[in-house]
PDB file of N, CA and C in Angstrom:
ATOM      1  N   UNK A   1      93.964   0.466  95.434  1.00  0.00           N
ATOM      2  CA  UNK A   1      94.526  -0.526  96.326  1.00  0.00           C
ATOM      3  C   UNK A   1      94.006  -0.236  97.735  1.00  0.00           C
ATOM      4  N   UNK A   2      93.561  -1.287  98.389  1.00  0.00           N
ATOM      5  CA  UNK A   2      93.252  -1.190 100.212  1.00  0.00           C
ATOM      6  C   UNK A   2      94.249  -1.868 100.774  1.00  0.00           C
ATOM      7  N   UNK A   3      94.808  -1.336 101.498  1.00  0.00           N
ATOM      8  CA  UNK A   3      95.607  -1.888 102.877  1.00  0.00           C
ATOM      9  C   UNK A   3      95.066  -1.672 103.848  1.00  0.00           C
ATOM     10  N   UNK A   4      94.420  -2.919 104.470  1.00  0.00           N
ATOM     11  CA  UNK A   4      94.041  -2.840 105.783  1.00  0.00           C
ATOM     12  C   UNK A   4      95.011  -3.211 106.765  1.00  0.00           C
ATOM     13  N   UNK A   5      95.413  -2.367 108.023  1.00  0.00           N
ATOM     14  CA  UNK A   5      96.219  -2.926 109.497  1.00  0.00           C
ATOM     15  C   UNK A   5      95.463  -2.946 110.208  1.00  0.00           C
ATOM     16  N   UNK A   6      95.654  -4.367 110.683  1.00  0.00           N
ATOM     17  CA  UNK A   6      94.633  -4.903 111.833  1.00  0.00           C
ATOM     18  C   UNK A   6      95.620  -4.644 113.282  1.00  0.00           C
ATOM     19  N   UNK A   7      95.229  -3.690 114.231  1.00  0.00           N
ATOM     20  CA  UNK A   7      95.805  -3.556 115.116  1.00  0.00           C
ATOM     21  C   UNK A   7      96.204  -4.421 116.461  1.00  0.00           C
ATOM     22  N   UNK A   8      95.386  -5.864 116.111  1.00  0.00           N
ATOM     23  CA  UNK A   8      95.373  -6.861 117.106  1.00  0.00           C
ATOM     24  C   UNK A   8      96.608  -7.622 116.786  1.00  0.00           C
ATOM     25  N   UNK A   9      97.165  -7.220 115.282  1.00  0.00           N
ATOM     26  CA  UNK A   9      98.892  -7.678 115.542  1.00  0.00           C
ATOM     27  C   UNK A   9      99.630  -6.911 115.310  1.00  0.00           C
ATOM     28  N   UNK A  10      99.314  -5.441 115.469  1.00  0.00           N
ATOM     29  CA  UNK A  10     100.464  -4.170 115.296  1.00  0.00           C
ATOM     30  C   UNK A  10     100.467  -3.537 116.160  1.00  0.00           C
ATOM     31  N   UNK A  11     100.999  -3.724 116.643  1.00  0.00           N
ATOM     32  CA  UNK A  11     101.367  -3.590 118.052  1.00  0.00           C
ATOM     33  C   UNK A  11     102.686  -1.753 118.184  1.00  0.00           C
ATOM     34  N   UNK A  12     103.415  -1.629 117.733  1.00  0.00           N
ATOM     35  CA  UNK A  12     104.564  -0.944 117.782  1.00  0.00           C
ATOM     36  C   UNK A  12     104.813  -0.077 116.079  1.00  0.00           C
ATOM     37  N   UNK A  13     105.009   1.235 116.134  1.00  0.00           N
ATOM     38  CA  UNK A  13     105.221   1.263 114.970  1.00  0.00           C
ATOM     39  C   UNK A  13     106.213   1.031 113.830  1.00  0.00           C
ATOM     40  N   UNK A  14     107.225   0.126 114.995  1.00  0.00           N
ATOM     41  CA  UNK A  14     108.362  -0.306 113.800  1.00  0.00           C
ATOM     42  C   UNK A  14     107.313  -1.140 113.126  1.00  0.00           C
ATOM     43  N   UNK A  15     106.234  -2.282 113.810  1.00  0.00           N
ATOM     44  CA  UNK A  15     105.587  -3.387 113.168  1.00  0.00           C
ATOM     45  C   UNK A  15     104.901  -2.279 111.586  1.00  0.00           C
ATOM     46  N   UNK A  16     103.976  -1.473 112.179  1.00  0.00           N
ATOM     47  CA  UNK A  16     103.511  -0.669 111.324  1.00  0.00           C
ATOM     48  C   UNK A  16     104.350  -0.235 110.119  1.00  0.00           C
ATOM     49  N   UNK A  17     105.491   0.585 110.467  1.00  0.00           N
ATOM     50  CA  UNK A  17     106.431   0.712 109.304  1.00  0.00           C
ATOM     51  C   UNK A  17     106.690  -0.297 108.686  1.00  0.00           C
ATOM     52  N   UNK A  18     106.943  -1.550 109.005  1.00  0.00           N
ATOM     53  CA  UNK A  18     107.440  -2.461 108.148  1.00  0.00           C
ATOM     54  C   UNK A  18     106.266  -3.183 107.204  1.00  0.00           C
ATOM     55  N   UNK A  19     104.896  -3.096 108.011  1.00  0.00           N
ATOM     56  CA  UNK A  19     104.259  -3.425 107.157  1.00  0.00           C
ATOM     57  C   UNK A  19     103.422  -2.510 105.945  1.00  0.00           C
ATOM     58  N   UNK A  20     103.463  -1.399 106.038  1.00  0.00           N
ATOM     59  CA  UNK A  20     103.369  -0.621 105.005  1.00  0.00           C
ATOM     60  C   UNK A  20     104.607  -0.704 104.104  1.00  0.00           C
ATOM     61  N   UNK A  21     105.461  -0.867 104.826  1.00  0.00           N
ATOM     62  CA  UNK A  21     106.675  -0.674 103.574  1.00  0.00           C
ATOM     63  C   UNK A  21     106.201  -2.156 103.001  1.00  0.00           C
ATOM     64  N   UNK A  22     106.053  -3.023 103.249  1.00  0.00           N
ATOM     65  CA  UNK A  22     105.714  -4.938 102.672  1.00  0.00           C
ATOM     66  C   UNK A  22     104.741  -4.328 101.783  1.00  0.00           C
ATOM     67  N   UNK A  23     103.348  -3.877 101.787  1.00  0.00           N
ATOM     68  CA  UNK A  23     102.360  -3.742 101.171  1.00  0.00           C
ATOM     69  C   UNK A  23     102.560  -2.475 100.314  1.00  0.00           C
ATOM     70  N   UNK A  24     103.182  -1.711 100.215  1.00  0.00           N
ATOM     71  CA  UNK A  24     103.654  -0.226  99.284  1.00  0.00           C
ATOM     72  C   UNK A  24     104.252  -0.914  98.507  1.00  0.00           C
ATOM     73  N   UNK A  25     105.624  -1.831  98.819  1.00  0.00           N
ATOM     74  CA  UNK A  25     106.139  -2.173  98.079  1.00  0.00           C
ATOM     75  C   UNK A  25     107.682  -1.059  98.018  1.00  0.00           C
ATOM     76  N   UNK A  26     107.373  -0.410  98.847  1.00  0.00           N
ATOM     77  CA  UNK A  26     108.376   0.452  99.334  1.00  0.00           C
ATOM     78  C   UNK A  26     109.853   0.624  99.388  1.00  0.00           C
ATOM     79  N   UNK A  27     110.834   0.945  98.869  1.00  0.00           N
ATOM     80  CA  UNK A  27     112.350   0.327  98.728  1.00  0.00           C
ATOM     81  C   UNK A  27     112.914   0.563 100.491  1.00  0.00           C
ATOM     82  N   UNK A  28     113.590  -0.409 100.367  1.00  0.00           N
ATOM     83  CA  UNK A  28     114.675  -0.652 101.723  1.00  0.00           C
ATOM     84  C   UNK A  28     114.958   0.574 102.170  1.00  0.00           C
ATOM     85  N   UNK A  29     115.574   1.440 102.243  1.00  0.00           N
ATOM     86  CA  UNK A  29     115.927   2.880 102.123  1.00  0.00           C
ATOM     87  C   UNK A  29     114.477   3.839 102.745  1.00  0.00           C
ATOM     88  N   UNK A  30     113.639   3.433 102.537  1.00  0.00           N
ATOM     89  CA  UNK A  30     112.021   3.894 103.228  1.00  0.00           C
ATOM     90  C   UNK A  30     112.337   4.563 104.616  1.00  0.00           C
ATOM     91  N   UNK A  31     112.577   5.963 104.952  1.00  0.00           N
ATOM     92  CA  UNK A  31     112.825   6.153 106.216  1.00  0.00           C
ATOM     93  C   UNK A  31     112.209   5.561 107.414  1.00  0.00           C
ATOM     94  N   UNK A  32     110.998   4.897 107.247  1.00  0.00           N
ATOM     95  CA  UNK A  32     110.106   4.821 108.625  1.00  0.00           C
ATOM     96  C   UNK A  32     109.728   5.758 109.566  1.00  0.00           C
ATOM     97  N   UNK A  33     109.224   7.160 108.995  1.00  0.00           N
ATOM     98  CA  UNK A  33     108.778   7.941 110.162  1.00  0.00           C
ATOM     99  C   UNK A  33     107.818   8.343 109.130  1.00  0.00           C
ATOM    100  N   UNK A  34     107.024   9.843 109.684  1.00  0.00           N
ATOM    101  CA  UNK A  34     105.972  10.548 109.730  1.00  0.00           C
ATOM    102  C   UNK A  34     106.159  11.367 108.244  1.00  0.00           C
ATOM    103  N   UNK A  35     107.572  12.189 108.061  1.00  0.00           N
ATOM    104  CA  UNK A  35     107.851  12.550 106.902  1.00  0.00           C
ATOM    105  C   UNK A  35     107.589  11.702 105.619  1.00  0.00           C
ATOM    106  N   UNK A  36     108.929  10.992 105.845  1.00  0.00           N
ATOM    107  CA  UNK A  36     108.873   9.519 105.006  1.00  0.00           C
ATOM    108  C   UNK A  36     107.104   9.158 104.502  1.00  0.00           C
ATOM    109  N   UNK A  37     106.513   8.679 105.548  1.00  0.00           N
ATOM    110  CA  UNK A  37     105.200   8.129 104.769  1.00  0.00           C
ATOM    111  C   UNK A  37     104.512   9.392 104.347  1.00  0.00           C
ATOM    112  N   UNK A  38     104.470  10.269 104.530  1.00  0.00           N
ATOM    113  CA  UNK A  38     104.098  11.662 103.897  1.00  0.00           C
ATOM    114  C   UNK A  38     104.689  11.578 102.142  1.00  0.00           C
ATOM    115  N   UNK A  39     105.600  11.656 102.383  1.00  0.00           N
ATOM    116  CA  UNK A  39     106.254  12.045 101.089  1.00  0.00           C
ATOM    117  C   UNK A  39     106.114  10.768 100.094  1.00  0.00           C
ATOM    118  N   UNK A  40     105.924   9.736 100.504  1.00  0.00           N
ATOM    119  CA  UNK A  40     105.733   8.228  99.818  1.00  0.00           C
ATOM    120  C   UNK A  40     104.304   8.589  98.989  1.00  0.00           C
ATOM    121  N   UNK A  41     103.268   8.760 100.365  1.00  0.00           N
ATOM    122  CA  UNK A  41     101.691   8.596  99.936  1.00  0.00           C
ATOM    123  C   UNK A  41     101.481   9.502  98.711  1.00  0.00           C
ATOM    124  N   UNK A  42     102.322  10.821  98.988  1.00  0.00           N
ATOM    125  CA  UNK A  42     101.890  12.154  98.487  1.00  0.00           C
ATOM    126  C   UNK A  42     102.593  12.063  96.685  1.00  0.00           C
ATOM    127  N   UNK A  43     103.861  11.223  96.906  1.00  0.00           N
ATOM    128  CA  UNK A  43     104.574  11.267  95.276  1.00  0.00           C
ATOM    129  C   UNK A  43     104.901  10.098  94.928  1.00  0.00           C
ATOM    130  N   UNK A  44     104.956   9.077  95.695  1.00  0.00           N
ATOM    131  CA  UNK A  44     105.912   7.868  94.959  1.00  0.00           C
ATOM    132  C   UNK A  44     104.875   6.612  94.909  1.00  0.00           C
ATOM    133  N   UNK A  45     103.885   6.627  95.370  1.00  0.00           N
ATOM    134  CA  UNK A  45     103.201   5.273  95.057  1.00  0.00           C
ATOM    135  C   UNK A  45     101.979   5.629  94.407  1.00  0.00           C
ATOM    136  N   UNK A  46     101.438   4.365  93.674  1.00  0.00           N
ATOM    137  CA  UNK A  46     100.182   4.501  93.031  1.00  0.00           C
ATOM    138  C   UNK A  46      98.852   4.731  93.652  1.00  0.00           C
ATOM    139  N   UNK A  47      98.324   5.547  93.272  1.00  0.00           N
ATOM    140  CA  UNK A  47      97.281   6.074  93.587  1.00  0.00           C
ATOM    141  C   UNK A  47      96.123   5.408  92.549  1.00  0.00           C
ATOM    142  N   UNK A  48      94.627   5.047  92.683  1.00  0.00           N
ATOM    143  CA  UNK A  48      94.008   5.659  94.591  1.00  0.00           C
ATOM    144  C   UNK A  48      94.529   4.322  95.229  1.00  0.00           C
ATOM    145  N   UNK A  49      94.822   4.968  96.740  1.00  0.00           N
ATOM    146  CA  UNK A  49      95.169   4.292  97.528  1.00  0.00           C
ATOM    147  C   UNK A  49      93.798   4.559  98.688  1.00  0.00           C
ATOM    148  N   UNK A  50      93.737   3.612  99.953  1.00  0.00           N
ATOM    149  CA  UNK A  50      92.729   3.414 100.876  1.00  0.00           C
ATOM    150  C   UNK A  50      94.171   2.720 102.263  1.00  0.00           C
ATOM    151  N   UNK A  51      94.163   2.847 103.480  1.00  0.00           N
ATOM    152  CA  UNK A  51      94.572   2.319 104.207  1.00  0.00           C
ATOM    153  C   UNK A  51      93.662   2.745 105.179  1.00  0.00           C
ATOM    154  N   UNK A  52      93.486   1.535 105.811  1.00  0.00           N
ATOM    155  CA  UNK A  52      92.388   1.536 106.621  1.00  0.00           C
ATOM    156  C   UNK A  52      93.256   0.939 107.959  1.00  0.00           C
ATOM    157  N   UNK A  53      93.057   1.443 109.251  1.00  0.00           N
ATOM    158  CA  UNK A  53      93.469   0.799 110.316  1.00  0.00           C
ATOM    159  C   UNK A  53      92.394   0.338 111.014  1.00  0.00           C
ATOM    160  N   UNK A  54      92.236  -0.832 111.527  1.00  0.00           N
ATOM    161  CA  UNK A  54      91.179  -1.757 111.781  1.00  0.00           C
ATOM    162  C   UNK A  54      91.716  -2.355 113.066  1.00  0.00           C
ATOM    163  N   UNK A  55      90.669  -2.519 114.647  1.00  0.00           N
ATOM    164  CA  UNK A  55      91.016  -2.741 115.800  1.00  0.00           C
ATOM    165  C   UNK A  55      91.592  -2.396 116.506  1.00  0.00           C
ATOM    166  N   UNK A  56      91.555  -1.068 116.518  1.00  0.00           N
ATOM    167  CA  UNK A  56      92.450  -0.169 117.269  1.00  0.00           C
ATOM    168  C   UNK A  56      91.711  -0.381 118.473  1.00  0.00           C
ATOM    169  N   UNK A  57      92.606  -0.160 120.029  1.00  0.00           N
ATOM    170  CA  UNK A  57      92.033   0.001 120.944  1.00  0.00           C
ATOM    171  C   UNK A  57      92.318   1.815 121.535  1.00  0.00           C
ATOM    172  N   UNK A  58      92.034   1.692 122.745  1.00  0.00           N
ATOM    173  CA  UNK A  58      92.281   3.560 122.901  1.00  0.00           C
ATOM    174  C   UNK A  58      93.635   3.764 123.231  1.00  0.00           C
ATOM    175  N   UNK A  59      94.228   2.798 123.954  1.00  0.00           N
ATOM    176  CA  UNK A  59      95.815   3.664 123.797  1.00  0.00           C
ATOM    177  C   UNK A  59      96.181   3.522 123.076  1.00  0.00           C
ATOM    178  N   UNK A  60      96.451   2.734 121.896  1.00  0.00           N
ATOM    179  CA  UNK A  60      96.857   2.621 120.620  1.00  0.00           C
ATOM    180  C   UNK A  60      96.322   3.941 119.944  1.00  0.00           C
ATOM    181  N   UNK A  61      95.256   4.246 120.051  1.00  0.00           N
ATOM    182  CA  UNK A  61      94.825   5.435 119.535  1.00  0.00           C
ATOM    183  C   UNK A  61      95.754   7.020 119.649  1.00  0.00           C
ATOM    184  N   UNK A  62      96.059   6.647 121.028  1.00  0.00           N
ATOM    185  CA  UNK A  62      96.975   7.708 121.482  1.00  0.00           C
ATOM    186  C   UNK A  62      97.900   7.743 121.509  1.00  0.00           C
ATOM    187  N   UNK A  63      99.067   5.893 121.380  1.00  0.00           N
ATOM    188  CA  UNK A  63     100.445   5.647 120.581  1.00  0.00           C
ATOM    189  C   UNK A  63     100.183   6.077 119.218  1.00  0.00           C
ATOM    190  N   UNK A  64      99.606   6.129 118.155  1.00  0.00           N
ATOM    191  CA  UNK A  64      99.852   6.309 117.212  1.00  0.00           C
ATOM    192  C   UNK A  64      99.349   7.763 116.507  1.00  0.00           C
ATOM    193  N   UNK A  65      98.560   8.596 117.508  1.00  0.00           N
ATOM    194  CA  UNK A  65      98.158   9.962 117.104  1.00  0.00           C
ATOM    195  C   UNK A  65      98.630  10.459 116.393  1.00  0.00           C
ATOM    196  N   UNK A  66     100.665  10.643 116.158  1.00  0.00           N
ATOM    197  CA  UNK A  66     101.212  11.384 115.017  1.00  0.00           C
ATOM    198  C   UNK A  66     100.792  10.986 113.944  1.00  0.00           C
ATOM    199  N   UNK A  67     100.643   9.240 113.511  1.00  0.00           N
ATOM    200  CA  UNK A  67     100.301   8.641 112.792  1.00  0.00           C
ATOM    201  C   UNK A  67      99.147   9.201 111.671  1.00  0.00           C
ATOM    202  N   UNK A  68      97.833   8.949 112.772  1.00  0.00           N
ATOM    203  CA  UNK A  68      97.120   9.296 112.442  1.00  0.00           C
ATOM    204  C   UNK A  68      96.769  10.380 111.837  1.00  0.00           C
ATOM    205  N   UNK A  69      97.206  11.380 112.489  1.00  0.00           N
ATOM    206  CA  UNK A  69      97.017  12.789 112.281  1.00  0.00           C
ATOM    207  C   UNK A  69      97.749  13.352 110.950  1.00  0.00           C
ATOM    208  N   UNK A  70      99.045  12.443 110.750  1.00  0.00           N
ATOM    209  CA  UNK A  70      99.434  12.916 109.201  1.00  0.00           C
ATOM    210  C   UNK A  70      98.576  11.992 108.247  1.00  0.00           C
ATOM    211  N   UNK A  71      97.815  10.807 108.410  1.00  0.00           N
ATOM    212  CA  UNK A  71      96.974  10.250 107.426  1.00  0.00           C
ATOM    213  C   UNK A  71      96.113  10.883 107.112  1.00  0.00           C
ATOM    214  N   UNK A  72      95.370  11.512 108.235  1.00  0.00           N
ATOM    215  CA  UNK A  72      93.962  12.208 108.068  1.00  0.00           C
ATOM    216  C   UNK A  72      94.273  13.551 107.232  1.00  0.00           C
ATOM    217  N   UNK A  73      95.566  14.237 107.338  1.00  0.00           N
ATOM    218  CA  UNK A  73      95.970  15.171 106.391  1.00  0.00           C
ATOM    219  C   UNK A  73      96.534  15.239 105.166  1.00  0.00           C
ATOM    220  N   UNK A  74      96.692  13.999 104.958  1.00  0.00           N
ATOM    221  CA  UNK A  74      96.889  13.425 103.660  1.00  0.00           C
ATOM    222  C   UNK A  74      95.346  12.957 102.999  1.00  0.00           C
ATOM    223  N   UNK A  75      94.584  12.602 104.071  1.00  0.00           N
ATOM    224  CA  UNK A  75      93.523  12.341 103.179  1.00  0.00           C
ATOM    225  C   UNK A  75      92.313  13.348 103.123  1.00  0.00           C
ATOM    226  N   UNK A  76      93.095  14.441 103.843  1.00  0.00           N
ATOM    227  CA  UNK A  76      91.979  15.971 103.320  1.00  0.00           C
ATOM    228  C   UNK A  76      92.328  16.891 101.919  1.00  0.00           C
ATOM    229  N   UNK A  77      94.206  16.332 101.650  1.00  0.00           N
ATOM    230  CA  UNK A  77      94.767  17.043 100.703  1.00  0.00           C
ATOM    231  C   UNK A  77      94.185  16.787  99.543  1.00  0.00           C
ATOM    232  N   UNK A  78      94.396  14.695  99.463  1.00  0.00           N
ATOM    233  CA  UNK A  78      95.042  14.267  98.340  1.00  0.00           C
ATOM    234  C   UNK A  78      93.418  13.557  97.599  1.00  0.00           C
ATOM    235  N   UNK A  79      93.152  13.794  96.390  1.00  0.00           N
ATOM    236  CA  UNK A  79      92.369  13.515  95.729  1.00  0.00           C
ATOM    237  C   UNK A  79      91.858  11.839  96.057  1.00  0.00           C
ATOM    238  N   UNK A  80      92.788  11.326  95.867  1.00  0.00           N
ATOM    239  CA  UNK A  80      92.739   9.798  95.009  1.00  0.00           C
ATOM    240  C   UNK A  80      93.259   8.743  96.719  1.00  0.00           C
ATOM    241  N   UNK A  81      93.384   9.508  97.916  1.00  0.00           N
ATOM    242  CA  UNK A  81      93.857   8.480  98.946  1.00  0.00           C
ATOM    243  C   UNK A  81      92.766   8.882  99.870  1.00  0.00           C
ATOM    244  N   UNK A  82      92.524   7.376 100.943  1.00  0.00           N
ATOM    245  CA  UNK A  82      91.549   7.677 101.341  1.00  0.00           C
ATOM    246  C   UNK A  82      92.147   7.015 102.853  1.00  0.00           C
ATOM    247  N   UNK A  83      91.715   7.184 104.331  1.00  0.00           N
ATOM    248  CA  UNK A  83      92.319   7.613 105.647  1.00  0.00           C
ATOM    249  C   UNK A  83      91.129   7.166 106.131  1.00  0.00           C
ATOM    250  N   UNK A  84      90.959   5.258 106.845  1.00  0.00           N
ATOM    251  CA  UNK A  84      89.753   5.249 108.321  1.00  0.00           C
ATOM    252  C   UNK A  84      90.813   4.337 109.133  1.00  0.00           C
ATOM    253  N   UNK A  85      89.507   4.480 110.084  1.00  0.00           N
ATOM    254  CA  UNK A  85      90.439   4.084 111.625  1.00  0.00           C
ATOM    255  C   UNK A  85      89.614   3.571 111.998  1.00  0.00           C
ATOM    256  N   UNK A  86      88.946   2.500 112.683  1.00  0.00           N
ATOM    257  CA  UNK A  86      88.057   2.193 113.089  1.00  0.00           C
ATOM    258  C   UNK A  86      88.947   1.308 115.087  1.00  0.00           C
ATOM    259  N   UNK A  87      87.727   1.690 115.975  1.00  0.00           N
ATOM    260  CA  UNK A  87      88.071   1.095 117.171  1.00  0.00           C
ATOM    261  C   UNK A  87      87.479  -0.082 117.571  1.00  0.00           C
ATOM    262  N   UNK A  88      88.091  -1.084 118.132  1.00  0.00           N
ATOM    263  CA  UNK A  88      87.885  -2.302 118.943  1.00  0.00           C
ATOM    264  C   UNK A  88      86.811  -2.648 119.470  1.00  0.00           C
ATOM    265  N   UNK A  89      85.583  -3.201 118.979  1.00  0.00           N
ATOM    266  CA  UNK A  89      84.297  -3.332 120.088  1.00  0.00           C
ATOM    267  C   UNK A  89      84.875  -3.650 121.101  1.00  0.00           C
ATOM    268  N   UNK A  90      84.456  -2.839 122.520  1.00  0.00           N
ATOM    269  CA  UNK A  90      84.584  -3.226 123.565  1.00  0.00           C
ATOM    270  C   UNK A  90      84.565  -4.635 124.087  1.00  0.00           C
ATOM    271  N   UNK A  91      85.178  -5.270 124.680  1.00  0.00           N
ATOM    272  CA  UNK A  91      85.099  -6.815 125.107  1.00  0.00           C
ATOM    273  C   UNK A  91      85.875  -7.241 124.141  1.00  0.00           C
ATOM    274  N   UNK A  92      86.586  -6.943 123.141  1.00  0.00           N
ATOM    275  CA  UNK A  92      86.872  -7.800 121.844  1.00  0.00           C
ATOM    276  C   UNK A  92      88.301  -8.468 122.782  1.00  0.00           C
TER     277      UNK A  92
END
């Protein structure tokens, strides 16, 4: 499965949480933090997974660093999930 977030409408990471929980398929109860999607990616959803964040600009880069930083360690652990980020052509 790919989930792409396009960052030109995710703005905040409640938006983010909610839309991973929409596309996981995630139950109501889904904490919405850093743990939470840790423990989701790592045991409760189907694998291989891909989430890709797409249009990031640079402070977004730096709002969402925790983010990031537990994806990218999830995707050094975990066999079957895979962790990109890609940034905003300039002017976009």
């Amino acid at each position: 499965m790919l989930i792409k977030i396009d960052f030109i409408k995710t703005k905040t990471k409640e938006e983010l949480y909610a839309q991973l929980q929409k596309e996981l398929d995630l139950p109501l109860h889904f904490g919405k933090n850093l743990d939470a999607l840790a423990d989701v990616i790592s045991g409760e959803v189907s694998l291989p997974l891909k989430i890709h964040f797409i249009n990031m600009d640079l402070p977004q880069l730096e709002d969402f660093s925790d983010v990031i930083g537990t994806l990218k360690d999830l995707n050094e652990n975990l066999e079957d999930f895979q962790f990109r980020y890609a940034i905003r052509p300039f002017g976009f």
